[in-house]
C-alpha atoms as a PDB file:
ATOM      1  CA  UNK A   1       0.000   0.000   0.000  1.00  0.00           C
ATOM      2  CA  UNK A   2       1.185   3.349  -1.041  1.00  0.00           C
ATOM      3  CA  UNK A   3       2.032   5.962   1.296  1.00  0.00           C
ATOM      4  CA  UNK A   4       0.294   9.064   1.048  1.00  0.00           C
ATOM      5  CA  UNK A   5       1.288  12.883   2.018  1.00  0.00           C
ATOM      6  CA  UNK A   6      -0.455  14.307   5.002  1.00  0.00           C
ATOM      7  CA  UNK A   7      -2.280  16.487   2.155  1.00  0.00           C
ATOM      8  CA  UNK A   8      -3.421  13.376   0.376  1.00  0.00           C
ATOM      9  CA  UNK A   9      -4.306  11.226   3.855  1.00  0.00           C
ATOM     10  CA  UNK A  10      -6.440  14.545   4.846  1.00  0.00           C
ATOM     11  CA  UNK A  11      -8.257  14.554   1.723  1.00  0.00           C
ATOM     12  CA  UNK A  12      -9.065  11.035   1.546  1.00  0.00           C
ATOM     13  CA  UNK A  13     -10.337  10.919   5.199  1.00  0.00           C
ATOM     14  CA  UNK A  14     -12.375  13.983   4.342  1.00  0.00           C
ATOM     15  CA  UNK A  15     -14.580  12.028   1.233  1.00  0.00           C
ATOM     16  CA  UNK A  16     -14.645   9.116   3.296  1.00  0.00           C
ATOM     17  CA  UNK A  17     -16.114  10.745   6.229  1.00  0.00           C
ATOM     18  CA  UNK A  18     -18.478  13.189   4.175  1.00  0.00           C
ATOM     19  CA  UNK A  19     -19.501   9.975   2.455  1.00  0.00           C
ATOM     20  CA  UNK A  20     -20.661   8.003   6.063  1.00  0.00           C
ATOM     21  CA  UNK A  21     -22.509  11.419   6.637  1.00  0.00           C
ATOM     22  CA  UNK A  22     -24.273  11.884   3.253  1.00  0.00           C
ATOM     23  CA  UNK A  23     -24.065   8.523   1.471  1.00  0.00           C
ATOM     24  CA  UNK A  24     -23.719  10.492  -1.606  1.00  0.00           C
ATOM     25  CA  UNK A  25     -20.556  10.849  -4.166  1.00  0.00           C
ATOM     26  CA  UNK A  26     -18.351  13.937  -2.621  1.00  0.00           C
ATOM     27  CA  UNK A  27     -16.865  16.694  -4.558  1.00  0.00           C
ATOM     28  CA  UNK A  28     -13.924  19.228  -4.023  1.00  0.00           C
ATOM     29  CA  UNK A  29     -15.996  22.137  -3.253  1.00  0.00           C
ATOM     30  CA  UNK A  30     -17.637  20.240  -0.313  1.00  0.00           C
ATOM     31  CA  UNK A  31     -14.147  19.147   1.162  1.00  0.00           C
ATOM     32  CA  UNK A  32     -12.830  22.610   1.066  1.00  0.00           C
ATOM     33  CA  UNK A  33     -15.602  23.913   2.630  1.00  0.00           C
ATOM     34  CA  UNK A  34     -16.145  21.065   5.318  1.00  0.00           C
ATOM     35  CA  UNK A  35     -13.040  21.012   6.150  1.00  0.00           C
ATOM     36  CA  UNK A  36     -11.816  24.680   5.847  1.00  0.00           C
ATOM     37  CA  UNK A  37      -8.620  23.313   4.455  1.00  0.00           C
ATOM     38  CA  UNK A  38      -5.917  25.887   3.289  1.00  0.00           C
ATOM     39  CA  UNK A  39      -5.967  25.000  -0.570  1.00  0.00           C
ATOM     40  CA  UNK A  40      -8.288  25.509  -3.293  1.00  0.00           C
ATOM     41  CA  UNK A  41     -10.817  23.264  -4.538  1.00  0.00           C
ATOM     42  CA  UNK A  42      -8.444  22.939  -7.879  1.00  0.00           C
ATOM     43  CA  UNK A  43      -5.530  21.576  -5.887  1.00  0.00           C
ATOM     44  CA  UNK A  44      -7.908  19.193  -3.975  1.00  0.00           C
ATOM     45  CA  UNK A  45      -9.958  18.205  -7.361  1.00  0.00           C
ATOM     46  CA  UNK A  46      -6.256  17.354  -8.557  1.00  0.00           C
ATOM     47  CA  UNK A  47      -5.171  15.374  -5.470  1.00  0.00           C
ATOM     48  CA  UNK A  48      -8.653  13.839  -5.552  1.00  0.00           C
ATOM     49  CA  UNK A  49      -7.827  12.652  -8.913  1.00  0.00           C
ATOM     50  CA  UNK A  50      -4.359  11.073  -8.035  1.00  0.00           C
ATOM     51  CA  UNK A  51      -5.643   9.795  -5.096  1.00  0.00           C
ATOM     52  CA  UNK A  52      -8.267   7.790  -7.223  1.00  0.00           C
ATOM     53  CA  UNK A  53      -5.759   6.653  -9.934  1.00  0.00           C
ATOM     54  CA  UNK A  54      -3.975   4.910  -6.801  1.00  0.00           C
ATOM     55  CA  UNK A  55      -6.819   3.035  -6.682  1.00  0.00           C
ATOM     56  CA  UNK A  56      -8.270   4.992  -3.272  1.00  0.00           C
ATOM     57  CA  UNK A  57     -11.333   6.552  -4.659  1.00  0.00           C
ATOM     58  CA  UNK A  58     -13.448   5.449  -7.707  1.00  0.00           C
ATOM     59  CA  UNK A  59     -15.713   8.397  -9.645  1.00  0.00           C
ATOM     60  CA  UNK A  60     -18.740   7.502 -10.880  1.00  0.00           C
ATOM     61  CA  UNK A  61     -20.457   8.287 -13.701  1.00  0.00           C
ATOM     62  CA  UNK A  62     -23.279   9.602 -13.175  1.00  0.00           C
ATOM     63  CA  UNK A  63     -21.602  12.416 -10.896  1.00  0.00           C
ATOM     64  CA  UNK A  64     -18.507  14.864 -10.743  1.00  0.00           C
ATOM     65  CA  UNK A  65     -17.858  13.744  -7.052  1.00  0.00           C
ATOM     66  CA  UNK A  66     -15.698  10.361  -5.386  1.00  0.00           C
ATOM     67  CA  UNK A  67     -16.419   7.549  -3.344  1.00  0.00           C
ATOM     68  CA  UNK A  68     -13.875   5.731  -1.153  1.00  0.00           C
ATOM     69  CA  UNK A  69     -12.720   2.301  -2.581  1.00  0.00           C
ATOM     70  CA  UNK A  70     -12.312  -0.470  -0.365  1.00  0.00           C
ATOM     71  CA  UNK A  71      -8.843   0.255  -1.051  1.00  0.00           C
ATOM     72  CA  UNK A  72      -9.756   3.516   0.634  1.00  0.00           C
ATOM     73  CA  UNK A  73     -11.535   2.548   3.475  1.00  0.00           C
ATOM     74  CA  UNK A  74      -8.760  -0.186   4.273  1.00  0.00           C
ATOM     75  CA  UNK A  75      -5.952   2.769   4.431  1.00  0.00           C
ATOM     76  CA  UNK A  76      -8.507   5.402   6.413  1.00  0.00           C
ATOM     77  CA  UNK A  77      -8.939   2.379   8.766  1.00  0.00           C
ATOM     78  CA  UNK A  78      -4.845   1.619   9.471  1.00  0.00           C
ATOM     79  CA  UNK A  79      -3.945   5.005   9.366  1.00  0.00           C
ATOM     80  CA  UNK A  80      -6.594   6.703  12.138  1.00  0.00           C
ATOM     81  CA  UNK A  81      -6.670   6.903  15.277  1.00  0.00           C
ATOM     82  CA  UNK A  82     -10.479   6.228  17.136  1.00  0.00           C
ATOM     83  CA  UNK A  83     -10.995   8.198  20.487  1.00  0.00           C
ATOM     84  CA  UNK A  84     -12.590   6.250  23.193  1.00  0.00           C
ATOM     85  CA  UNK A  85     -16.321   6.474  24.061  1.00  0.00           C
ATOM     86  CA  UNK A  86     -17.354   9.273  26.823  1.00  0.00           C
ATOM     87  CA  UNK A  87     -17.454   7.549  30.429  1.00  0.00           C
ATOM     88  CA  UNK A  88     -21.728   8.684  30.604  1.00  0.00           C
ATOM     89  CA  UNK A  89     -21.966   6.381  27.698  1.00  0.00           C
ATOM     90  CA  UNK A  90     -20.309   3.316  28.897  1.00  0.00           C
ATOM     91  CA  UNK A  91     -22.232   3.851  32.054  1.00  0.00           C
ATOM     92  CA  UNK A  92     -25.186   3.926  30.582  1.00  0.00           C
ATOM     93  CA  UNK A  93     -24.231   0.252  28.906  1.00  0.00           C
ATOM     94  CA  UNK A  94     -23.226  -1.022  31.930  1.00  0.00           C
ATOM     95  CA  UNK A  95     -26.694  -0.483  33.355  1.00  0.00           C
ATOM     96  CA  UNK A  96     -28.275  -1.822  30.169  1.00  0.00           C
ATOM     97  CA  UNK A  97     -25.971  -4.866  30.660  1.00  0.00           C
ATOM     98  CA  UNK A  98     -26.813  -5.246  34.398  1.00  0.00           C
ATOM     99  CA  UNK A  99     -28.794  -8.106  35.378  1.00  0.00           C
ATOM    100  CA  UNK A 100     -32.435  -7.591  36.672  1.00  0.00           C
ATOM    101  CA  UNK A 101     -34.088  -8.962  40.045  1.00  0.00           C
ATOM    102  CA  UNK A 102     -34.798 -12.335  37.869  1.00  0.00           C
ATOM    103  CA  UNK A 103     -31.571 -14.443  36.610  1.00  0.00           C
ATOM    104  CA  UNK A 104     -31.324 -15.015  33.167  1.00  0.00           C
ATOM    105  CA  UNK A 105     -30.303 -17.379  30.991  1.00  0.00           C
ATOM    106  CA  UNK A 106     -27.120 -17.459  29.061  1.00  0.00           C
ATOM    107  CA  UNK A 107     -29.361 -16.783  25.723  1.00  0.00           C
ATOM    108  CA  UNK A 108     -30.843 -14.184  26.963  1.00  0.00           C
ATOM    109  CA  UNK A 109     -27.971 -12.556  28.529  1.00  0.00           C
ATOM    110  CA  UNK A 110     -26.062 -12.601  24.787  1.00  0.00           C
ATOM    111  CA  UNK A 111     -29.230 -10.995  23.119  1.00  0.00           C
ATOM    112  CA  UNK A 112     -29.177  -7.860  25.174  1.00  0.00           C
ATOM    113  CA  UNK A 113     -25.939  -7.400  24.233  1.00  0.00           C
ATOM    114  CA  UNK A 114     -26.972  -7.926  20.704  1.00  0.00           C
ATOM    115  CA  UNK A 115     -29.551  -5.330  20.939  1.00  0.00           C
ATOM    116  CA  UNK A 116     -27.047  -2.728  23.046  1.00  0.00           C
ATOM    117  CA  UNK A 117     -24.650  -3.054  19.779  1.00  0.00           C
ATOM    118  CA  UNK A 118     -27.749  -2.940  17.237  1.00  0.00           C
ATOM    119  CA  UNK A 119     -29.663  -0.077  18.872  1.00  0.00           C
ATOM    120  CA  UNK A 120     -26.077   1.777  20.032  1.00  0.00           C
ATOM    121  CA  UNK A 121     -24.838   1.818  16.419  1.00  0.00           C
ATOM    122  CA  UNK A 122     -28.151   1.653  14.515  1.00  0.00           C
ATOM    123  CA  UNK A 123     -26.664  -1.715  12.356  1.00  0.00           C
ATOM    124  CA  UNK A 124     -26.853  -5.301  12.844  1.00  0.00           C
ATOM    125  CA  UNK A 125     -25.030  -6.665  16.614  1.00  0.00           C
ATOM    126  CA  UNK A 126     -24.144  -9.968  17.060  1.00  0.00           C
ATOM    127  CA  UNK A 127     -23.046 -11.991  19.866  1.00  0.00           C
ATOM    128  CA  UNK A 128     -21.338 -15.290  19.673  1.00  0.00           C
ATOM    129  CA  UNK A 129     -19.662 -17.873  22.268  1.00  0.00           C
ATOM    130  CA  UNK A 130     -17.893 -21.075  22.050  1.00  0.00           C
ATOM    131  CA  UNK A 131     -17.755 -23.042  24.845  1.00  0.00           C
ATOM    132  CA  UNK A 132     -14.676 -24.720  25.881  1.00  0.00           C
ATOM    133  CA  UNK A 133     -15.434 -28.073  24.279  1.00  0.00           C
ATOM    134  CA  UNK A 134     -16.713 -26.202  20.723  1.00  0.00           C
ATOM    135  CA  UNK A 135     -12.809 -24.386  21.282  1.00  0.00           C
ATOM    136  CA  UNK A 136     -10.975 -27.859  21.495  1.00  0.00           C
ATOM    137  CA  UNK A 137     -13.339 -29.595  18.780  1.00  0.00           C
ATOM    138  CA  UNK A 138     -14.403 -26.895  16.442  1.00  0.00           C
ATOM    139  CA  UNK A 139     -18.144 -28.187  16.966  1.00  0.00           C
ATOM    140  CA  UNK A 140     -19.923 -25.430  15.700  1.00  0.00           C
ATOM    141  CA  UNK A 141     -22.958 -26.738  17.226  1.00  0.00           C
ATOM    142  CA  UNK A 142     -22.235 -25.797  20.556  1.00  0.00           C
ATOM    143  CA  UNK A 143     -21.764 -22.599  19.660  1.00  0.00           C
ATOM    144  CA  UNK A 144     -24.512 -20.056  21.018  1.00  0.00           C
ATOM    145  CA  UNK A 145     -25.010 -17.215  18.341  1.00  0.00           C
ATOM    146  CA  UNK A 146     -27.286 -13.835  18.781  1.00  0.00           C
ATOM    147  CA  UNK A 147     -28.465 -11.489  15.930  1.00  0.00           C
ATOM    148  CA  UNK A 148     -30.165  -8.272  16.215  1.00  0.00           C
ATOM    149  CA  UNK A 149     -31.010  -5.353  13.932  1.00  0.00           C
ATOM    150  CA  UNK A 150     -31.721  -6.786  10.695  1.00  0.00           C
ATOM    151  CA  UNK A 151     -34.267  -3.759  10.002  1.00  0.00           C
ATOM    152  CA  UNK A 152     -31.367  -1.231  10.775  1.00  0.00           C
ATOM    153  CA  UNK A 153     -29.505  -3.037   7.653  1.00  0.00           C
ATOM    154  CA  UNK A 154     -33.051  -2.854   5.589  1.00  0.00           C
ATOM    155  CA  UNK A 155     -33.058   0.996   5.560  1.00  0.00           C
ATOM    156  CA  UNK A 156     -29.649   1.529   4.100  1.00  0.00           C
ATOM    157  CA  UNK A 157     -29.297   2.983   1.164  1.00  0.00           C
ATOM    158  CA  UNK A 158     -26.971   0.300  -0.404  1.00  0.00           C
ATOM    159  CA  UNK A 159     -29.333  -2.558   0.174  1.00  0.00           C
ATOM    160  CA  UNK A 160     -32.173  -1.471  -1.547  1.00  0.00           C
ATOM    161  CA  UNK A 161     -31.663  -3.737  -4.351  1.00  0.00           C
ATOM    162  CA  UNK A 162     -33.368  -7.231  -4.040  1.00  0.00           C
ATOM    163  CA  UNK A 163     -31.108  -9.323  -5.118  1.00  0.00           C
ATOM    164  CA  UNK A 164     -28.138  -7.931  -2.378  1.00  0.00           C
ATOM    165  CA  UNK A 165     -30.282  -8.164   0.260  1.00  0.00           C
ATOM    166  CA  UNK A 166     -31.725 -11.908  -0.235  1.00  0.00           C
ATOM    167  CA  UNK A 167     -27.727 -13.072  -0.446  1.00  0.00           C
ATOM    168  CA  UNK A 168     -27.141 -11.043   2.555  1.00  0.00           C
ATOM    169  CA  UNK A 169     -29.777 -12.628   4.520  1.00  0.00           C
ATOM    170  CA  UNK A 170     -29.050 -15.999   3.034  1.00  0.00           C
ATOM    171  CA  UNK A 171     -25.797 -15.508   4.913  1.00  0.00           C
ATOM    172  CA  UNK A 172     -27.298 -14.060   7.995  1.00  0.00           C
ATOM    173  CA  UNK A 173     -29.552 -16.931   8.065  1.00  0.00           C
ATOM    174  CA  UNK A 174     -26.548 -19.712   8.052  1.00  0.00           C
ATOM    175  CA  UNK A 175     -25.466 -19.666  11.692  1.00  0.00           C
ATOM    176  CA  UNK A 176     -23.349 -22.460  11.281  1.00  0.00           C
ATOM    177  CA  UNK A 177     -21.786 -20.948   8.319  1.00  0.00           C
ATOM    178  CA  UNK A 178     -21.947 -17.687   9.551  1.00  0.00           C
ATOM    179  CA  UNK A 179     -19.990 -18.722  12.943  1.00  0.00           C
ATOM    180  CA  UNK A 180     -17.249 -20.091  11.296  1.00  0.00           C
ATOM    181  CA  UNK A 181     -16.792 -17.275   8.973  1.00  0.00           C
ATOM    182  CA  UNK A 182     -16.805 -14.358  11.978  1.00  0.00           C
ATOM    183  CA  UNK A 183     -14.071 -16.618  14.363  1.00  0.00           C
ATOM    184  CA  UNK A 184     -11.908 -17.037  11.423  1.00  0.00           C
ATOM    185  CA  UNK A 185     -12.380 -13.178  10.838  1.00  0.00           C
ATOM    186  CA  UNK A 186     -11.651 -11.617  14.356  1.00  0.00           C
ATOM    187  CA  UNK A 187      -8.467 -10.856  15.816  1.00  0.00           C
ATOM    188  CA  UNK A 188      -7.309 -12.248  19.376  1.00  0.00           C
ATOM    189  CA  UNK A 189      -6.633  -9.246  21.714  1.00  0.00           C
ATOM    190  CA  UNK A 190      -7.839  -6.810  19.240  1.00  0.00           C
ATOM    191  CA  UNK A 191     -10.734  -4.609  17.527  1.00  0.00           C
ATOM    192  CA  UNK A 192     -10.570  -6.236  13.589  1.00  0.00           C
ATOM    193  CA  UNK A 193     -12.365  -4.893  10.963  1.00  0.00           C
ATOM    194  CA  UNK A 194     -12.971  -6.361   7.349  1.00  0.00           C
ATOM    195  CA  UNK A 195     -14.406  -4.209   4.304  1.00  0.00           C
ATOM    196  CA  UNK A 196     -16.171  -4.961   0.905  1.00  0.00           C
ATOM    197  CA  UNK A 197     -14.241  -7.825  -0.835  1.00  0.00           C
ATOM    198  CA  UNK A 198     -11.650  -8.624   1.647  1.00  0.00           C
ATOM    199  CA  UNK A 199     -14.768 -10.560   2.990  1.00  0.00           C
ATOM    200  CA  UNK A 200     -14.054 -13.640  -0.117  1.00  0.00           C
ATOM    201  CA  UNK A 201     -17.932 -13.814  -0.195  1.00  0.00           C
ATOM    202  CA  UNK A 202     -20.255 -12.123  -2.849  1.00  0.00           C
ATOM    203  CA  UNK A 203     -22.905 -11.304  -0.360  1.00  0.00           C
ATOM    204  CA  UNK A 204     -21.051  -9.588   1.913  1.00  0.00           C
ATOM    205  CA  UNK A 205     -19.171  -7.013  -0.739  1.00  0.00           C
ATOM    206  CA  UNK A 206     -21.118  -4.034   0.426  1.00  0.00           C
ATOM    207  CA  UNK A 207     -20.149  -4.795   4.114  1.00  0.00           C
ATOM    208  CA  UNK A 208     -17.659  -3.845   6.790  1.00  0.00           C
ATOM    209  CA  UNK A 209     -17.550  -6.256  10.060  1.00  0.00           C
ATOM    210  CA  UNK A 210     -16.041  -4.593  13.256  1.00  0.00           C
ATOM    211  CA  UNK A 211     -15.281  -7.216  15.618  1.00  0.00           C
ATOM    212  CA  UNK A 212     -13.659  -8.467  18.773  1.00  0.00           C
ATOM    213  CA  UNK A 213     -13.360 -11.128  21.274  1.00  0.00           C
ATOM    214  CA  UNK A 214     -14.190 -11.031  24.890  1.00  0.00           C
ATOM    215  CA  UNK A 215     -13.743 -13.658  27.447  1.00  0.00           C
ATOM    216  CA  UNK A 216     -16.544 -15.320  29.340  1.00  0.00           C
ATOM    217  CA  UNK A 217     -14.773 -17.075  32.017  1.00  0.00           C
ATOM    218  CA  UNK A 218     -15.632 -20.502  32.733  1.00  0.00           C
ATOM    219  CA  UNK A 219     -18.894 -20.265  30.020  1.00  0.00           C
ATOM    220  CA  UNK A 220     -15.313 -19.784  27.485  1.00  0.00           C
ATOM    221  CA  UNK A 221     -15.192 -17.184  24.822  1.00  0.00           C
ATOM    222  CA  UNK A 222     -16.903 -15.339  22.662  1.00  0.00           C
ATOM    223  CA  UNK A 223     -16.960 -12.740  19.816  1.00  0.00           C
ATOM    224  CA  UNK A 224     -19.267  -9.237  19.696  1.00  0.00           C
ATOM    225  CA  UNK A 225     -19.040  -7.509  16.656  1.00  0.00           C
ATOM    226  CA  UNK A 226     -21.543  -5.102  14.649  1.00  0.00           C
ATOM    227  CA  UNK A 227     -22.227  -5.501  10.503  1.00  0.00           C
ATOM    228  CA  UNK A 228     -23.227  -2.670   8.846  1.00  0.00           C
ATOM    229  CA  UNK A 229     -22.692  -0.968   4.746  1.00  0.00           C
ATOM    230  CA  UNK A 230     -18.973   0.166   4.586  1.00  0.00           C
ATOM    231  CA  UNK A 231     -20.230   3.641   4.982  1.00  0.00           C
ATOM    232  CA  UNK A 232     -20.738   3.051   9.110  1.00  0.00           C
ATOM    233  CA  UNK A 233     -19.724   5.602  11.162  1.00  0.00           C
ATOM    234  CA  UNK A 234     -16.064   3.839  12.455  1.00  0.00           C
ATOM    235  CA  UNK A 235     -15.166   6.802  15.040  1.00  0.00           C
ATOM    236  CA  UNK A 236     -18.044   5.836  16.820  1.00  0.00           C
ATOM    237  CA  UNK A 237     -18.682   1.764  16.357  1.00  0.00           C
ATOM    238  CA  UNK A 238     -14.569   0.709  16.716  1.00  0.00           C
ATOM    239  CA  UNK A 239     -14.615   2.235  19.638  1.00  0.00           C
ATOM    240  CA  UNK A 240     -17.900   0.920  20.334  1.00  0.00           C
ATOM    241  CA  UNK A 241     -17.208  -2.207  20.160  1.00  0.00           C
ATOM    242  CA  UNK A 242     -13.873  -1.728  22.073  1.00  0.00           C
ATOM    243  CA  UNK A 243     -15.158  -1.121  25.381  1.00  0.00           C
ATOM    244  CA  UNK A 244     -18.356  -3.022  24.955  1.00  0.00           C
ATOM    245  CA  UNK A 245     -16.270  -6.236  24.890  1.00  0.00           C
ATOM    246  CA  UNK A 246     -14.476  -5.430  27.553  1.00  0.00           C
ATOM    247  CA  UNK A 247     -17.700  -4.910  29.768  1.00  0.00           C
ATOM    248  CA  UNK A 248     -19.090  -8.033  28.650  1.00  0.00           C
ATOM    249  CA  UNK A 249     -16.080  -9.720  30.251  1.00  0.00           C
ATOM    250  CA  UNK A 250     -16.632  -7.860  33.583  1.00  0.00           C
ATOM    251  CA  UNK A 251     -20.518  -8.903  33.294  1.00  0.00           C
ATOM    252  CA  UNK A 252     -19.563 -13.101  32.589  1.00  0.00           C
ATOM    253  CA  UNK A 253     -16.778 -12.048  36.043  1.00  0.00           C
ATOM    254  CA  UNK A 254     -19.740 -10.735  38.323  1.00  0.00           C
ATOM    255  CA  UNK A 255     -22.373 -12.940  36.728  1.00  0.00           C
ATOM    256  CA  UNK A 256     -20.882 -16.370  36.457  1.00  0.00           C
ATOM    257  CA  UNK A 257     -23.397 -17.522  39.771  1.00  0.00           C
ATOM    258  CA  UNK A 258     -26.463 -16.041  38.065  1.00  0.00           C
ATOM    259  CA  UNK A 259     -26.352 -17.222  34.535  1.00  0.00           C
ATOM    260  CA  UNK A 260     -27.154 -20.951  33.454  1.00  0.00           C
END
């Protein structure tokens, strides 16, 4: 991957960013003016253009703006840093997290953190967990997966065609499939996040996954991670996901007594 000047980095991070915010192609004028940035709109329309014959950007037709590549969206992701969530917000997903006067199950314990990640990020949060035995045996079948937010994904702009969104769902709908595909995805220790093709599967080319493990103690580990279009708001959701994991882990310490 090419290394680009701090001018070139800005400008890219500026059409990607304008992009999550407006879904629509972005021109030079609206980077200049966005961003206040010293130079003209010329010298950015220029740097736009050599940023897209690097294979960053991509210009359609129809329109005299860019869009980020997944080529793009793979250098905006190495090359940014993500400030942490605010302290009121974690808070307030700690108490969402907290266990009420009744014990619940293990099932129900991984949907609500499902539904924290879909309704926090307004995509589609999943929770997974592989007991010890699935670990040693790779038994997908004792694997306990949680989906929420499908509708979030419905609304997008980029799934309005028919034919995307049945192979999405297909995939969705294969846990088993689906299971193995997110563990082999997810990096130990860290926030990971796949875009577009780097996905190997057709139905999942409009994507981005942001995902992370967590562990659950004596229940054995687990994966969180939120699926949304590549244009998802990543200053928010990396972090997002960041600290939500690492509640999760405090939850399955506190909880281990309550949850069956």
């Amino acid at each position: 991957m090419e290394t680009l000047s701090l001018r070139q980095n800005n400008i890219l991070r500026g059409v990607i960013e304008t992009h999550i915010e407006t879904t629509q192609p972005v021109g030079s004028r609206s980077i200049a003016e966005k961003y206040a940035i010293s130079f003209s709109p010329a010298t950015i329309r220029n740097e736009m253009g050599a940023l897209e014959e690097m294979g960053y950007l991509s210009h359609p037709h129809t329109s005299s703006g860019r869009l980020p590549t997944d080529h793009g969206y793979r250098y905006y992701l190495d090359h940014t840093l993500f400030e942490d969530i605010s302290e009121e917000s974690m808070n307030r997903s700690a108490e969402d997290l907290a266990p009420g006067a009744v014990s619940q199950t293990l099932e129900e314990f991984l949907e609500r953190v499902s539904l924290l990640l879909a309704s926090s990020s307004q995509e589609v949060g999943l929770t997974l967990m592989t007991g010890a035995e699935a670990q040693a045996s790779s038994k997908s079948g004792r694997t306990r997966l949680s989906l929420q937010g499908l509708p979030h994904i419905l609304e997008k702009p980029e799934f309005q065609d028919v034919r995307k969104i049945r192979n999405l769902l297909g995939v969705l709908e294969e846990k088993v499939t689906l299971t193995q595909w997110v563990l082999s995805h997810v990096d130990s220790g860290n926030v990971s996040v796949s875009v577009g093709h780097e996905h190997s599967q057709e139905a999942l080319e409009d994507c981005s996954l942001v995902a992370t493990r967590y562990d659950a103690g004596k229940n054995g580990k687990g994966v969180i991670a939120i699926l949304g279009p590549k244009r998802m708001a990543y200053r928010q959701i990396i972090p997002l996901v960041s600290r939500v994991s690492v509640l999760v882990g405090q939850m399955f310490e506190r909880m281990e007594p309550e949850i069956a």
